[in-house]
C-alpha atoms as a PDB file:
ATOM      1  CA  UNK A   1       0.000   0.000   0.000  1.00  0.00           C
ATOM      2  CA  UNK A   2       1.446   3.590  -1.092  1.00  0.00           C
ATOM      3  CA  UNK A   3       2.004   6.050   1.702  1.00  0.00           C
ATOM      4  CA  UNK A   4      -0.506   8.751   2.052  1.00  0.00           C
ATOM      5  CA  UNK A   5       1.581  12.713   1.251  1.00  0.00           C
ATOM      6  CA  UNK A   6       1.576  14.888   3.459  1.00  0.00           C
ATOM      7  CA  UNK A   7      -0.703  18.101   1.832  1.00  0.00           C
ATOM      8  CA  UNK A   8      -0.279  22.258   2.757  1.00  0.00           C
ATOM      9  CA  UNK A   9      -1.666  22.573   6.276  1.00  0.00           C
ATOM     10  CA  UNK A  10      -1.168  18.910   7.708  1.00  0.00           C
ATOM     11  CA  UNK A  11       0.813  18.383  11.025  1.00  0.00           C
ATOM     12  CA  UNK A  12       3.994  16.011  10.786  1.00  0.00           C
ATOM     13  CA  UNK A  13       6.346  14.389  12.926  1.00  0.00           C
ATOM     14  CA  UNK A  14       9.802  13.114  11.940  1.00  0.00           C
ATOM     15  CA  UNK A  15      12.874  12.190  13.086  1.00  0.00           C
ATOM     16  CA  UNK A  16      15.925  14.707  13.293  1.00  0.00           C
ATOM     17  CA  UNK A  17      19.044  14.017  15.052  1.00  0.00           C
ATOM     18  CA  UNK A  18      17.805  11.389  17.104  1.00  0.00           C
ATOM     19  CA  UNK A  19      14.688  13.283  18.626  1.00  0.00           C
ATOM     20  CA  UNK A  20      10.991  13.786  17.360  1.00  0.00           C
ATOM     21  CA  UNK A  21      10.122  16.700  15.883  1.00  0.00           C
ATOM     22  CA  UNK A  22       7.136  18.059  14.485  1.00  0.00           C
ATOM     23  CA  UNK A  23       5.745  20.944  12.040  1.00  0.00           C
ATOM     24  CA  UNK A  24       3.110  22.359   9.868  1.00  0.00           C
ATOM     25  CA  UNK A  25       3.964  21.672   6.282  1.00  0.00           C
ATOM     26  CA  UNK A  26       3.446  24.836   4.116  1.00  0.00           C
ATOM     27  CA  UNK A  27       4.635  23.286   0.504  1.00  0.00           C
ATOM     28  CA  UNK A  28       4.730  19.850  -1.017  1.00  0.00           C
ATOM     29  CA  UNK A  29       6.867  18.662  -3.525  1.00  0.00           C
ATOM     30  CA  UNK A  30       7.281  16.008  -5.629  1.00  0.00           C
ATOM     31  CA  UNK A  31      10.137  14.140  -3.435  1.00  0.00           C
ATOM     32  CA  UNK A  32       9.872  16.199   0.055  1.00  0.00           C
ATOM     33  CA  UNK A  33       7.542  18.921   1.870  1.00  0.00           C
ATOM     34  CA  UNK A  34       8.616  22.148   3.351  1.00  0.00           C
ATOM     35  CA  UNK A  35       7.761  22.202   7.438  1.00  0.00           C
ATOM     36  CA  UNK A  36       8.194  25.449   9.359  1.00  0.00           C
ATOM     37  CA  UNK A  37       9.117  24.230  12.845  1.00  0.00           C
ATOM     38  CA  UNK A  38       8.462  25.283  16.432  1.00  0.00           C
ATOM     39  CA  UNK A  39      11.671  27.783  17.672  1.00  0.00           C
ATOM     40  CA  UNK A  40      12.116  25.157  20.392  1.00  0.00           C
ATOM     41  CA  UNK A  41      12.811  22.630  17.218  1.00  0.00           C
ATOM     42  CA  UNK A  42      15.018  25.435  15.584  1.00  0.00           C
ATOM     43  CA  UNK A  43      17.210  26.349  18.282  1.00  0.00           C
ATOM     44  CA  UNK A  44      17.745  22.596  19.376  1.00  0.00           C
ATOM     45  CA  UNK A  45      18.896  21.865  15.784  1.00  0.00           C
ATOM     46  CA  UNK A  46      20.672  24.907  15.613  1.00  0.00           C
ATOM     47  CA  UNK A  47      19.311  25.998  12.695  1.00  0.00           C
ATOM     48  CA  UNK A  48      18.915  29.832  10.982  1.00  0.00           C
ATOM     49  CA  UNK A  49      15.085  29.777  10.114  1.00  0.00           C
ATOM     50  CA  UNK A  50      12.265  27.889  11.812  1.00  0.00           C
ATOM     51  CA  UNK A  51      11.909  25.867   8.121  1.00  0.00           C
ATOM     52  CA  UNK A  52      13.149  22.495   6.981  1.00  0.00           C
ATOM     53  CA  UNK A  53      12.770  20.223   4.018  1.00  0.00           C
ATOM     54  CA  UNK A  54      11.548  16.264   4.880  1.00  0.00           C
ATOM     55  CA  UNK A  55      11.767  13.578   2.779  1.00  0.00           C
ATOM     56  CA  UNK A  56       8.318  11.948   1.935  1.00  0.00           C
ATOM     57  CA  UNK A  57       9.542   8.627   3.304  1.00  0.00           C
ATOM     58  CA  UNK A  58      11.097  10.123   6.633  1.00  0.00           C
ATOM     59  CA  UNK A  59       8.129  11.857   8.058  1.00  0.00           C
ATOM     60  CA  UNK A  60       4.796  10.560   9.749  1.00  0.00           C
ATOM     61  CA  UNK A  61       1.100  12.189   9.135  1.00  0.00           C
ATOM     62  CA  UNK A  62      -0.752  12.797  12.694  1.00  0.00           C
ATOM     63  CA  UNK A  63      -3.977  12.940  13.116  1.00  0.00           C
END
């Protein structure tokens, strides 16, 4: 059974670093979706910008 996409609007959770982490996806694409993150998520991954590209495969749909 093919796995469901994540569409504009949906909350995810994936995997980052070994910890959970989860967003609001805000683009899909054909391989990956854009997520902005919480700042908590941002700072702990030390990133620039509260947005991060996720594979299709690596990321989980919630409900």
């Amino acid at each position: 059974m093919k796995k469901m996409n994540a569409k504009v609007g949906d909350r995810i959770t994936f995997e980052r670093n070994g910890m959970a982490h989860s967003g609001v996806v805000f683009k899909s694409m054909d391989n990956s979706v854009l997520v902005d993150i919480p700042d908590e998520s941002k700072d702990y991954l030390s990133y620039t910008t509260a947005k991060t590209v996720v594979a299709h495969s690596k990321y989980t749909i919630l409900k």
